[in-house]
Structure formats: C-alpha cells, structure tokens
N, C-alpha and C. Protein backbone atom coordinates (compact mmCIF):
# COMPACT_ATOMS: atom_id res chain seq x y z
N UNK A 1 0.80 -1.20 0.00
CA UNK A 1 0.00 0.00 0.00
C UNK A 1 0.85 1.27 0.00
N UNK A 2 1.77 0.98 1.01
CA UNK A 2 2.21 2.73 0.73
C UNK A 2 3.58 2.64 -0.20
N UNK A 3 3.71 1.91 -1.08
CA UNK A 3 4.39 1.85 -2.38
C UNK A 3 3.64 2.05 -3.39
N UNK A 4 2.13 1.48 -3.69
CA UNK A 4 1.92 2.03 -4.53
C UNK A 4 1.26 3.62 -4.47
N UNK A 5 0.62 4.01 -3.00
CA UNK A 5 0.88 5.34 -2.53
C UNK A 5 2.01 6.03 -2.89
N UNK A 6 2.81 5.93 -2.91
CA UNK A 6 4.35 6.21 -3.74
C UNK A 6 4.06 6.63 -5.40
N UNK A 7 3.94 5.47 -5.77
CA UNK A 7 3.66 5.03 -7.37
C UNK A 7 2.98 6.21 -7.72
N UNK A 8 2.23 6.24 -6.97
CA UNK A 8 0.80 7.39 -7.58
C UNK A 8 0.61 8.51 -7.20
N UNK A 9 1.67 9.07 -6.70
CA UNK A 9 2.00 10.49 -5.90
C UNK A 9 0.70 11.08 -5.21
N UNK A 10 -0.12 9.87 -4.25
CA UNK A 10 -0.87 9.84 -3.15
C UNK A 10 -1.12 10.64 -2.28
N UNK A 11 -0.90 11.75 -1.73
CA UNK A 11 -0.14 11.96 -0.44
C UNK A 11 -1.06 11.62 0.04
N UNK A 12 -2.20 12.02 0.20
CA UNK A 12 -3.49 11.86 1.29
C UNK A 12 -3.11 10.51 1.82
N UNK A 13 -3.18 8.87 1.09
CA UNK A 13 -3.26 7.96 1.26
C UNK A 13 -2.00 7.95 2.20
N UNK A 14 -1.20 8.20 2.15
CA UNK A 14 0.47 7.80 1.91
C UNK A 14 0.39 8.85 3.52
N UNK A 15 -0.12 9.55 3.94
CA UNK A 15 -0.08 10.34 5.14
C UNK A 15 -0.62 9.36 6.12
N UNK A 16 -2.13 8.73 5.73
CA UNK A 16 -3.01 8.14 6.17
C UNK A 16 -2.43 6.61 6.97
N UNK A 17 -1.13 6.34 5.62
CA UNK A 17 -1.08 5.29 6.14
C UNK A 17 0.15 4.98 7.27
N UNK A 18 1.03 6.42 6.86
CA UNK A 18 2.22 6.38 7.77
C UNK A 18 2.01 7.12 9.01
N UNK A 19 0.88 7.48 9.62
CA UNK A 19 0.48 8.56 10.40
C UNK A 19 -0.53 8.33 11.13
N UNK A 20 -1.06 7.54 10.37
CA UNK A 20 -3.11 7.12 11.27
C UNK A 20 -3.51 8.45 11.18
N UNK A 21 -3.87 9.10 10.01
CA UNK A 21 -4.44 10.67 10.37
C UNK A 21 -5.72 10.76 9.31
N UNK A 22 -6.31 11.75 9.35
CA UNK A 22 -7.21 11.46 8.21
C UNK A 22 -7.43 13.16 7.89
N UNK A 23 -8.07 13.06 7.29
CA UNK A 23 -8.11 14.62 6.44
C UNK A 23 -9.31 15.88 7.84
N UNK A 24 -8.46 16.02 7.46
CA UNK A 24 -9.98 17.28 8.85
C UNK A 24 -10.38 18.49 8.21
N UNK A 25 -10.02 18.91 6.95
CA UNK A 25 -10.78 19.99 6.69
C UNK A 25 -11.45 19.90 5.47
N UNK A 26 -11.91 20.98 4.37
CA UNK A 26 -12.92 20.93 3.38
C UNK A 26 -12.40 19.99 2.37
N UNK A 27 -13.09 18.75 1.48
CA UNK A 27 -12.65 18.16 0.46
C UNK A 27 -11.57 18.97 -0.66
N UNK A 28 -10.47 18.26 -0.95
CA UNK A 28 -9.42 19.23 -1.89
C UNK A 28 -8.60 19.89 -0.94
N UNK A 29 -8.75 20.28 -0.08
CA UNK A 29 -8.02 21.23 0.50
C UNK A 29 -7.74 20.60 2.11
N UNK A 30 -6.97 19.12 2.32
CA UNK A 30 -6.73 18.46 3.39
C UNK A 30 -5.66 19.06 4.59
N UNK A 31 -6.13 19.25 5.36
CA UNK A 31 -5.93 19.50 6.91
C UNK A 31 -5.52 18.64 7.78
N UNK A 32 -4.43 18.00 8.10
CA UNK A 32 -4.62 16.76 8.90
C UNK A 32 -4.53 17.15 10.54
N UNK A 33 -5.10 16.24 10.54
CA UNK A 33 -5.21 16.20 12.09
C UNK A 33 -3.68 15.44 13.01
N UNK A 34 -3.41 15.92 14.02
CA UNK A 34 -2.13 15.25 14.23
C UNK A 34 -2.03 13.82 14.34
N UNK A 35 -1.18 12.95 13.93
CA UNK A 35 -1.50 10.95 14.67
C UNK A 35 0.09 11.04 15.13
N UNK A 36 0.27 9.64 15.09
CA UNK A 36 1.17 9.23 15.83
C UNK A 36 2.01 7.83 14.19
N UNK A 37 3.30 7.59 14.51
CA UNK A 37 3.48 6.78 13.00
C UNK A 37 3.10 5.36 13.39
N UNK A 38 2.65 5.02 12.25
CA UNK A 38 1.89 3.16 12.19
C UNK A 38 2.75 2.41 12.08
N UNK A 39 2.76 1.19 12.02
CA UNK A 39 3.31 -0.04 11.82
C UNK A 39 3.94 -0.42 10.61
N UNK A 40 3.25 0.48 9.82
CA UNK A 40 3.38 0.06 7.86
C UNK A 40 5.02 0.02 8.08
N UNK A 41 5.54 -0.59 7.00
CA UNK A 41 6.63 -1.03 6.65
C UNK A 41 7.10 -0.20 5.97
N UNK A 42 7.77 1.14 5.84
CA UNK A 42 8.73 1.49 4.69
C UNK A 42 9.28 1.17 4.11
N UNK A 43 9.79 0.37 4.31
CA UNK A 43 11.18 -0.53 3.37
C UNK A 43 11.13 -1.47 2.70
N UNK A 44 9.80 -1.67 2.80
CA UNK A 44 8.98 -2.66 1.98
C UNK A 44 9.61 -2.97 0.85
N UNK A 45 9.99 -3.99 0.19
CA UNK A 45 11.03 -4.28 -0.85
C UNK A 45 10.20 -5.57 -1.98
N UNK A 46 10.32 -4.94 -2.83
CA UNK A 46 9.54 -5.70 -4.16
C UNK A 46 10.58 -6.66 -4.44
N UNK A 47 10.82 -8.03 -5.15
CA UNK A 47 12.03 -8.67 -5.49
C UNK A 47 13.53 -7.81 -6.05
N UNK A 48 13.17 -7.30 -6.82
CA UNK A 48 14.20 -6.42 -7.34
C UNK A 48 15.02 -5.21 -6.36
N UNK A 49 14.17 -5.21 -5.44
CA UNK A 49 14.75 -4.37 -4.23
C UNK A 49 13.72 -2.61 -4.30
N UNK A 50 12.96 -2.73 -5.14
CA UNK A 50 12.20 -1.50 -5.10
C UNK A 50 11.45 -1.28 -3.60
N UNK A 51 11.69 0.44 -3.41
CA UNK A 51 11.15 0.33 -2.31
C UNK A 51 9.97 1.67 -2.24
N UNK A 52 9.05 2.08 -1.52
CA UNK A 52 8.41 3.72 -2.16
C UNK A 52 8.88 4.56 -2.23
N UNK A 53 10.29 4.52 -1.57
CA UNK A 53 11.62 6.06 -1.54
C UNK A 53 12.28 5.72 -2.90
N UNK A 54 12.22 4.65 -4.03
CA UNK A 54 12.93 4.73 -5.08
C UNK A 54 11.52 4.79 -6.02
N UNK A 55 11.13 4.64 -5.58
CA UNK A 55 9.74 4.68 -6.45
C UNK A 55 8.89 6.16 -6.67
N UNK A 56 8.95 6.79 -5.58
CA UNK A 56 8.92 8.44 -5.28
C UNK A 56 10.31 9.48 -5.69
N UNK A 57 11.05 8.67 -5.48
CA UNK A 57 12.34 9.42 -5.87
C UNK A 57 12.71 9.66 -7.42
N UNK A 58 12.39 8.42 -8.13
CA UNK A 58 12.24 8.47 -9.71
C UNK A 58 11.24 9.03 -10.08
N UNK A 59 10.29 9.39 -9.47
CA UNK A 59 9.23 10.33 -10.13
C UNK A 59 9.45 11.80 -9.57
N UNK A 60 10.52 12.05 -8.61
CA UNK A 60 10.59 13.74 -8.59
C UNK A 60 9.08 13.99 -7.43
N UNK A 61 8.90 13.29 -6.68
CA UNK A 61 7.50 12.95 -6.17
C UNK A 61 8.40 13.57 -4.44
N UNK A 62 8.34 14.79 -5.00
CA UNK A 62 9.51 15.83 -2.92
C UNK A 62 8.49 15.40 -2.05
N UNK A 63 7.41 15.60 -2.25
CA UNK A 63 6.56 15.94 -0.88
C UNK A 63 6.17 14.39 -0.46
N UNK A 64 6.44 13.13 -1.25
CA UNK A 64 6.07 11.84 -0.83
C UNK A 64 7.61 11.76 -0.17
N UNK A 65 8.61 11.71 -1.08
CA UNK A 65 9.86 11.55 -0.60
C UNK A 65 10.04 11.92 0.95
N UNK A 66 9.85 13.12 1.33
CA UNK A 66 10.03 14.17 2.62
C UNK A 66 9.22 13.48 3.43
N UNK A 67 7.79 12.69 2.98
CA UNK A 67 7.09 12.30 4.45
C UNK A 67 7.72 10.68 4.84
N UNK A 68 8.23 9.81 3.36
CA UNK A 68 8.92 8.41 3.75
C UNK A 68 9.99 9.36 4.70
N UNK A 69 10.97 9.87 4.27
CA UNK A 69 11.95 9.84 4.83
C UNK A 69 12.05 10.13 6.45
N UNK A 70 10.70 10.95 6.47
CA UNK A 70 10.39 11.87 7.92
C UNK A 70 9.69 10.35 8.97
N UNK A 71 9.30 9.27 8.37
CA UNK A 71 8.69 8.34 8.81
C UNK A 71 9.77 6.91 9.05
N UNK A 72 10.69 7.49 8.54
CA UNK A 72 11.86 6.46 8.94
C UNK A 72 12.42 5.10 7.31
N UNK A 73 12.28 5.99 5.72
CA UNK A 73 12.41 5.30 5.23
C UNK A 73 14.12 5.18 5.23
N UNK A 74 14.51 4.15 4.87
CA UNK A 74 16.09 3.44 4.61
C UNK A 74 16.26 4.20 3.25
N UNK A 75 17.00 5.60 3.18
CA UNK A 75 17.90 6.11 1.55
C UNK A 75 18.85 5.51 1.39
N UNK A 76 19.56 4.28 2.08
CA UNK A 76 21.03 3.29 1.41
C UNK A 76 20.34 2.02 1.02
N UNK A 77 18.90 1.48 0.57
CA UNK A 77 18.96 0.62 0.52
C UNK A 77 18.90 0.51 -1.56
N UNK A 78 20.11 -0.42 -1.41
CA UNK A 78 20.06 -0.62 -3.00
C UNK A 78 19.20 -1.52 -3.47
N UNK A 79 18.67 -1.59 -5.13
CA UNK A 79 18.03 -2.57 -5.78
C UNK A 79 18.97 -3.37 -6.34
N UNK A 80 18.25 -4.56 -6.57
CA UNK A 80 18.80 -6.11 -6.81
C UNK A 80 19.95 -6.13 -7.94
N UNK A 81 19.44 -5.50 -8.77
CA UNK A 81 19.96 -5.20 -10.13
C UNK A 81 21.53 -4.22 -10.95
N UNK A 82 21.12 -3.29 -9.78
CA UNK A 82 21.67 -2.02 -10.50
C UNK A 82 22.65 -1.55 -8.80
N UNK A 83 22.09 -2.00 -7.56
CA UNK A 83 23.02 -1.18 -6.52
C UNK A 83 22.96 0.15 -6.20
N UNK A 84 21.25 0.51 -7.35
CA UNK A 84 21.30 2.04 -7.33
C UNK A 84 20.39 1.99 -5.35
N UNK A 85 20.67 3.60 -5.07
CA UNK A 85 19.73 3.78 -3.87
C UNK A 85 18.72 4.87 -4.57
N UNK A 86 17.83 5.48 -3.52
CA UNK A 86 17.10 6.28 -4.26
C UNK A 86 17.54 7.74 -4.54
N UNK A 87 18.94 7.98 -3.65
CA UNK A 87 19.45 9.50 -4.32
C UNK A 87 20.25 9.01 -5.80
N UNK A 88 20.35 7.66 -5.91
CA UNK A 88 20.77 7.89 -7.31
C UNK A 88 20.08 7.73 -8.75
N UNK A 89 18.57 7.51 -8.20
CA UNK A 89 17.46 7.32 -9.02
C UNK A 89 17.27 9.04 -9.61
C-alpha cells in the first residue's frame, strides 16, 4: 500500500497510512489532524529491491519523498539489479 501510494504520488493515502491521520478539513483542500506513525513497513522491498523512496524518488515525487523519509524510510537501501539507492534514481 504505501508503495503504490508512492507510485501514484498519493499523499493523502500515503499520510493516512504512515500517520493514522485522516483529512480534517474541506474536500481538496486536506488539513490533517495530528497521529502518531503506524506499523506500515517502509522498506517494503519488491524482489528487485524496489522500495516507495525509489519509487517516489524516480518520479521527482519531494513531498512523498520528505514524508517516507520523515517516517523512517532506509535512503542506502540498494536494488537487486543495478546497486542504485534512491538518491541515485
């Protein structure tokens, strides 16, 4: 979930899921309310080693990037393939 929250430059979801928070003000224009961080997995790793910080990071996706990272994502973890991390995406 919060990879493809990633994928899809989410934030609402991608707040929701790293935060337990939910939107508190007018539709479009989200307000969150304060939470506390969840359980979800950041580092969540697809076979190839993809993770939502390389997946947000190749799309130029700052404001997803800034909340993984603020939530405790891993920026040294390389993919299977290539050894890239996500500052070198």
């Amino acid at each position: 979930m919060c990879r493809q929250a990633a994928e899809e430059n989410d934030i609402e979801t991608l707040l929701e899921l790293l935060w337990a928070v939910r939107p508190s003000g007018e539709p479009g224009t989200p307000e969150y309310s304060p939470g506390k961080l969840t359980s979800v997995d950041v580092n969540a790793q697809t076979w190839a080693g993809w993770t939502a910080l390389h997946h947000a990071a190749t799309a130029g996706y700052k404001e997803i990037v800034f909340e993984l990272l603020r939530a405790g994502a891993d920026p040294d973890i390389k993919l299977v393939l290539n050894g890239y991390t996500p500052c070198l995406l």
